[in-house]
Protein backbone atom coordinates (compact mmCIF):
# COMPACT_ATOMS: atom_id res chain seq x y z
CA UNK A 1 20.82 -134.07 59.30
CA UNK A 2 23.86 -132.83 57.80
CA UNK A 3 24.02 -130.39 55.25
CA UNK A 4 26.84 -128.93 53.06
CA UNK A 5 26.64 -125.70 51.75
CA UNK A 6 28.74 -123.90 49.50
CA UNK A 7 28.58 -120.41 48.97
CA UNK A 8 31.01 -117.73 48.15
CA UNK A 9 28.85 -114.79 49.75
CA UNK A 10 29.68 -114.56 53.34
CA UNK A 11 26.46 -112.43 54.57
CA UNK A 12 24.46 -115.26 52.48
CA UNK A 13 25.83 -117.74 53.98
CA UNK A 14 25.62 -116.88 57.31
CA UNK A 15 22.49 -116.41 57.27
CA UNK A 16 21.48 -119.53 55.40
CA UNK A 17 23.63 -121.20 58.40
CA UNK A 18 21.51 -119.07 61.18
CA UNK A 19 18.28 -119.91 59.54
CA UNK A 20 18.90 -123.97 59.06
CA UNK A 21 20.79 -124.01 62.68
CA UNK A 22 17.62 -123.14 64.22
CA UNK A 23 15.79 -125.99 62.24
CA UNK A 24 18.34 -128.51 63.78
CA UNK A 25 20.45 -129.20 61.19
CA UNK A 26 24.60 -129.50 61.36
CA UNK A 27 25.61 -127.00 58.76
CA UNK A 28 29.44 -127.11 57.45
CA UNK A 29 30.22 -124.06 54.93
CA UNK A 30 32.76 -124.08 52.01
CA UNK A 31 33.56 -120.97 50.07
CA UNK A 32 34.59 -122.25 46.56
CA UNK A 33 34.54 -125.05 44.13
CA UNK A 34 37.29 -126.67 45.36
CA UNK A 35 36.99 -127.09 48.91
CA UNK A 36 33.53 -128.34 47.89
CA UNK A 37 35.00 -131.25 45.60
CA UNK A 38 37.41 -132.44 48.74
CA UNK A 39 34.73 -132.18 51.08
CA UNK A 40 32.17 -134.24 49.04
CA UNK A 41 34.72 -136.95 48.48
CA UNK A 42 36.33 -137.46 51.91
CA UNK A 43 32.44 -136.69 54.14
CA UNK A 44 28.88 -138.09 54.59
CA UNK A 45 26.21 -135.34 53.64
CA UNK A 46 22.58 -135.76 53.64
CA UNK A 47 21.53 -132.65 51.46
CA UNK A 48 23.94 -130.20 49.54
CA UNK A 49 23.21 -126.60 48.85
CA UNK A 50 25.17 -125.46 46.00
CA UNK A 51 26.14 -122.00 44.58
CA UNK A 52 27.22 -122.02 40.72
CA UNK A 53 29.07 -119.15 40.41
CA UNK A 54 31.97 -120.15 42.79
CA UNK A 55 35.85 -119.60 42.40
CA UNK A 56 38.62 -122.63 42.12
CA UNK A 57 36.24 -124.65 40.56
CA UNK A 58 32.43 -123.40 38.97
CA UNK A 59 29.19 -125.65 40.98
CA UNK A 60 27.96 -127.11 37.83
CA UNK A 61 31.82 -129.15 37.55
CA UNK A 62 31.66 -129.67 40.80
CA UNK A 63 27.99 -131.47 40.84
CA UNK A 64 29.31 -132.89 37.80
CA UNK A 65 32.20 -134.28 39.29
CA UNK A 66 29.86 -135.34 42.53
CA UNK A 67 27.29 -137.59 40.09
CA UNK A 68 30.08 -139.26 38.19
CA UNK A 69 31.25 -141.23 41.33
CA UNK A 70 29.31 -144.20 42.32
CA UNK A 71 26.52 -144.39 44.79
CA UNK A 72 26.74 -140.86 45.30
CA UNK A 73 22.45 -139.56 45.30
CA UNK A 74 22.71 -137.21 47.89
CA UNK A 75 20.92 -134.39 47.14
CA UNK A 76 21.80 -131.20 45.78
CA UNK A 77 19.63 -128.12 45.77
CA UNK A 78 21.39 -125.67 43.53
CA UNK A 79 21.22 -121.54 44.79
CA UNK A 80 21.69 -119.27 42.53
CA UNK A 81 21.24 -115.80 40.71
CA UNK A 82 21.26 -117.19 36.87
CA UNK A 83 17.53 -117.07 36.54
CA UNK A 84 17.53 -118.02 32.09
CA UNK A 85 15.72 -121.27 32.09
CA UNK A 86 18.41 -122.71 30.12
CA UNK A 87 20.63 -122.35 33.27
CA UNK A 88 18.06 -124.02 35.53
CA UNK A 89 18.22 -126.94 32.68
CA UNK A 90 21.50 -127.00 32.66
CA UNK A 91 21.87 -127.32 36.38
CA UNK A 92 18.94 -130.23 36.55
CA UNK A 93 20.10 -132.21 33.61
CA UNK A 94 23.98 -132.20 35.16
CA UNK A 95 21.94 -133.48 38.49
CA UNK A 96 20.72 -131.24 40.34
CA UNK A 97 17.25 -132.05 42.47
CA UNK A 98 16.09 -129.13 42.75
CA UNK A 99 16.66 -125.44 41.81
CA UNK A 100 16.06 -122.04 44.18
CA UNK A 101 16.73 -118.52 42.26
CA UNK A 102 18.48 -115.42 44.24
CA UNK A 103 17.36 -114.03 46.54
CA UNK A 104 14.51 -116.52 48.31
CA UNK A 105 12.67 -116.71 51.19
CA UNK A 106 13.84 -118.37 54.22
CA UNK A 107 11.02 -119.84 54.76
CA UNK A 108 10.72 -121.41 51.08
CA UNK A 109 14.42 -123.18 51.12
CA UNK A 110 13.59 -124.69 54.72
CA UNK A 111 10.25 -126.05 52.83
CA UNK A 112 12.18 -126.72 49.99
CA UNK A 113 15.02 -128.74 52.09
CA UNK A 114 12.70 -131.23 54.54
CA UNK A 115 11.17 -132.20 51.16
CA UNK A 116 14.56 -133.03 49.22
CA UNK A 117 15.51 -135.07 52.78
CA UNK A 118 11.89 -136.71 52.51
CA UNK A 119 12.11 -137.68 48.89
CA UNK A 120 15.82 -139.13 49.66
CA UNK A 121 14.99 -141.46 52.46
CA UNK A 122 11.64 -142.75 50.27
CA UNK A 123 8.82 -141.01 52.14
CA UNK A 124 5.92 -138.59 51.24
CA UNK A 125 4.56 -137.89 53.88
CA UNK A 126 6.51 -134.97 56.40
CA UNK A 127 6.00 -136.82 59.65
CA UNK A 128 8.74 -139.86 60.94
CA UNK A 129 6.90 -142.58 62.45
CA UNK A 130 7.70 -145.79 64.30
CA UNK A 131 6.67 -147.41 67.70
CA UNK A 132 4.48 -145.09 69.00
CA UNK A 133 7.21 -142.22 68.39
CA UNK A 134 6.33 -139.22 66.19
CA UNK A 135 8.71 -136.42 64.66
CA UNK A 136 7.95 -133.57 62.95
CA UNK A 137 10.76 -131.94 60.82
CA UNK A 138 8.33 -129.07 60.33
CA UNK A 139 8.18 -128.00 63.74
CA UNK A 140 10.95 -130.06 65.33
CA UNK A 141 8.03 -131.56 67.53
CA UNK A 142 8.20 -135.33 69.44
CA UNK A 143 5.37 -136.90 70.43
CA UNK A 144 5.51 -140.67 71.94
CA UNK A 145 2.36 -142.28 72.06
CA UNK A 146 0.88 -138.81 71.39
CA UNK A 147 2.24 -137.12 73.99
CA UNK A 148 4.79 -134.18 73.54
CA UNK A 149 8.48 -135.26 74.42
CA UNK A 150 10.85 -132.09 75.32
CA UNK A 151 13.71 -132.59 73.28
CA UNK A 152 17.38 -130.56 73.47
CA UNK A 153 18.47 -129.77 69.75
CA UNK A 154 21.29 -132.52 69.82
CA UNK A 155 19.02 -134.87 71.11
CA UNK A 156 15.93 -134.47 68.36
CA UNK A 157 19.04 -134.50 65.46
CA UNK A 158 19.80 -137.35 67.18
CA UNK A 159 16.36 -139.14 67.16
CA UNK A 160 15.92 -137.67 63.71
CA UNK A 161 19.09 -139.76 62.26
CA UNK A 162 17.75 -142.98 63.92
CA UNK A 163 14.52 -142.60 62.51
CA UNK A 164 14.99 -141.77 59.08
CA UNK A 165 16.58 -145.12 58.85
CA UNK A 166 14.55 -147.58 60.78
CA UNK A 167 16.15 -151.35 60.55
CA UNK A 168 19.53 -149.85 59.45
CA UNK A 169 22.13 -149.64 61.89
CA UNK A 170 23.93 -146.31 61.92
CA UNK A 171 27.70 -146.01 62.60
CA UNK A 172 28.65 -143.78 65.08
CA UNK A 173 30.96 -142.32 62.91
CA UNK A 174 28.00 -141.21 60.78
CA UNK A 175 25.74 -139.89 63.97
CA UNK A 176 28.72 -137.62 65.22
CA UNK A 177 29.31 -136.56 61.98
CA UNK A 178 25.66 -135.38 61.49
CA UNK A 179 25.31 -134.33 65.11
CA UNK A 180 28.65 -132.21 65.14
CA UNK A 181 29.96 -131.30 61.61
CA UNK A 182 33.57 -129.28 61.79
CA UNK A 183 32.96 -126.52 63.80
CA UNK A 184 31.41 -128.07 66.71
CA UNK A 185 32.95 -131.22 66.94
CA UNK A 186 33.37 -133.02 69.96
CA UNK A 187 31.48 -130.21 71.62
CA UNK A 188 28.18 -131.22 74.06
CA UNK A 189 27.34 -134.09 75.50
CA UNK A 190 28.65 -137.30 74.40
CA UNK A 191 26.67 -139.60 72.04
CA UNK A 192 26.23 -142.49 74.82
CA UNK A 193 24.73 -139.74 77.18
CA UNK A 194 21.89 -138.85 74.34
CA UNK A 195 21.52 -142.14 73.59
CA UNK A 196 21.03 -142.66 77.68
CA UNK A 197 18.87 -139.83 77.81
CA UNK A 198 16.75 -140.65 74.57
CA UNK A 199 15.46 -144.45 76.27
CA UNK A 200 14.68 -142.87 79.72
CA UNK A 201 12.27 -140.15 77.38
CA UNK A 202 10.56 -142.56 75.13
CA UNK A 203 11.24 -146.52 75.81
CA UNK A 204 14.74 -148.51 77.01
CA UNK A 205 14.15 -150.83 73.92
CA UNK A 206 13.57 -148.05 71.63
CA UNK A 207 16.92 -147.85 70.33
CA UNK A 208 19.09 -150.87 70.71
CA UNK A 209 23.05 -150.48 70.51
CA UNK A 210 25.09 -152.76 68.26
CA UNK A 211 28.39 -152.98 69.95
CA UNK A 212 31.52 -151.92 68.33
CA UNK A 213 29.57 -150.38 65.56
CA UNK A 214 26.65 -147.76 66.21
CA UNK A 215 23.25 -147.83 66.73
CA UNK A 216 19.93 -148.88 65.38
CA UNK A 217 15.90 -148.32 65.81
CA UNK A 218 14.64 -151.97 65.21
CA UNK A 219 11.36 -152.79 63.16
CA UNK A 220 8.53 -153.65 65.40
C-alpha cells in the first residue's frame, strides 16, 4: 500500500516512515501544504497522513482542496497537536476519516492505518482472503491453504495490492507505484520477477496477467 504523508517535523517524520516501512508499506514524505496539493493531484495514494499546521499551504485547505475533486475517497488520517474538539470537528467535517492527537503511539497509528485501508476497500474483517490464500496486514503473515508462505517485503506488498482488489485488474503503473514510491523507484527486482516468483509460492493460476495492461487475481 502506498501512503502519503505530510509532515513538516523531520524527526516525526522519519520515524513515522521507519515505523510504517517495517509494516510494508511504500511511504513518500512531503514537507508542506503545497507539495502535498501537487502530489495528491498528479499520484495514486491509498491512505494519507496529514499534518495541519504546515507551511505554503495549511492541511485543512489542502484536504479541502483534495475532497472537492471528483472520485477522490482516499483516506486521510489527520496528525496533529490541536487537541480543542472544535479542531478535531473541523478537521472531520472538511473530510477527514479519522483523527490522531500529538504525540501517539506507534503502535496505535499502525492500528489506526490497516483499519482506514480495511474500511476503504469494503471489509471488516483484518484478514485478505481468496483461493486458499490468507494475508494478514497485522502481522504481514501468508498462509496458502493454511500453511505459512515466506514472503520478501516487495513480494507480500505485492500480493497485498492484488488482493485487496480481487476481480479488478491492476495497472502496472499502479503496482510500481505502490511497490516503489519516489525514493526507491525502479530499485529491486522487477515486477515480472515477483509476479514469477509469487505463482511458483502459491499456484501458477493464482494471478493471471492481462497483457499490455497489468495484472489481476480472478474470482474463483
Amino acid at each position: 500500500m502506498r501512503v502519503l504523508l505530510v509532515e513538516d517535523d523531520t524527526a516525526l517524520a522519519e520515524g513515522i516512515r521507519v515505523a510504517l516501512r517495517r509494516e510494508g508499506y511504500r511511504l513518500d514524505w512531503v514537507a508542506d501544504g503545497l507539495a502535498a496539493e501537487h502530489a495528491l493531484r498528479c499520484e495514486p495514494f491509498d491512505l494519507v497522513l496529514l499534518d495541519l499546521g504546515l507551511p505554503g499551504l495549511d492541511g485543512l485547505e489542502v484536504l479541502r482542496k483534495l475532497r472537492s475533486r471528483q472520485s477522490n475517497d482516499v483516506p486521510v488520517l489527520i496528525l496533529t497537536a490541536r487537541d480543542a474538539t472544535a479542531d478535531r470537528i473541523q478537521g472531520l467535517d472538511a473530510g477527514a476519516d479519522d483523527y490522531l492527537i500529538k504525540p501517539f503511539d506507534l503502535d496505535e497509528l499502525k492500528a489506526r492505518t490497516r483499519a482506514l485501508l480495511r474500511r476503504s476497500q469494503g471489509r471488516a474483517q483484518p484478514l485478505l482472503e481468496h483461493a486458499g490464500v490468507s494475508l494478514n496486514p497485522a502481522t504481514q503473515q501468508v498462509r496458502y491453504q493454511g500453511n505459512a508462505v515466506p514472503m520478501t517485503p516487495m513480494e507480500y506488498q505485492l500480493l497485498h495490492q492484488l488482493l485487496s482488489r480481487p476481480g479488478v485488474v491492476v495497472t502496472r503503473e499502479r503496482l510500481s507505484s505502490a511497490l516503489y514510491g519516489w525514493q526507491d523507484s525502479g530499485q529491486g527486482n522487477t515486477l515480472e520477477v515477483m509476479i514469477h516468483n509469487l505463482r511458483k509460492k502459491l499456484d501458477s493460476s493464482f494471478i493471471r496477467t492481462v497483457r499490455g495492461v497489468g495484472y489481476v487475481v480472478d474470482h474463483p
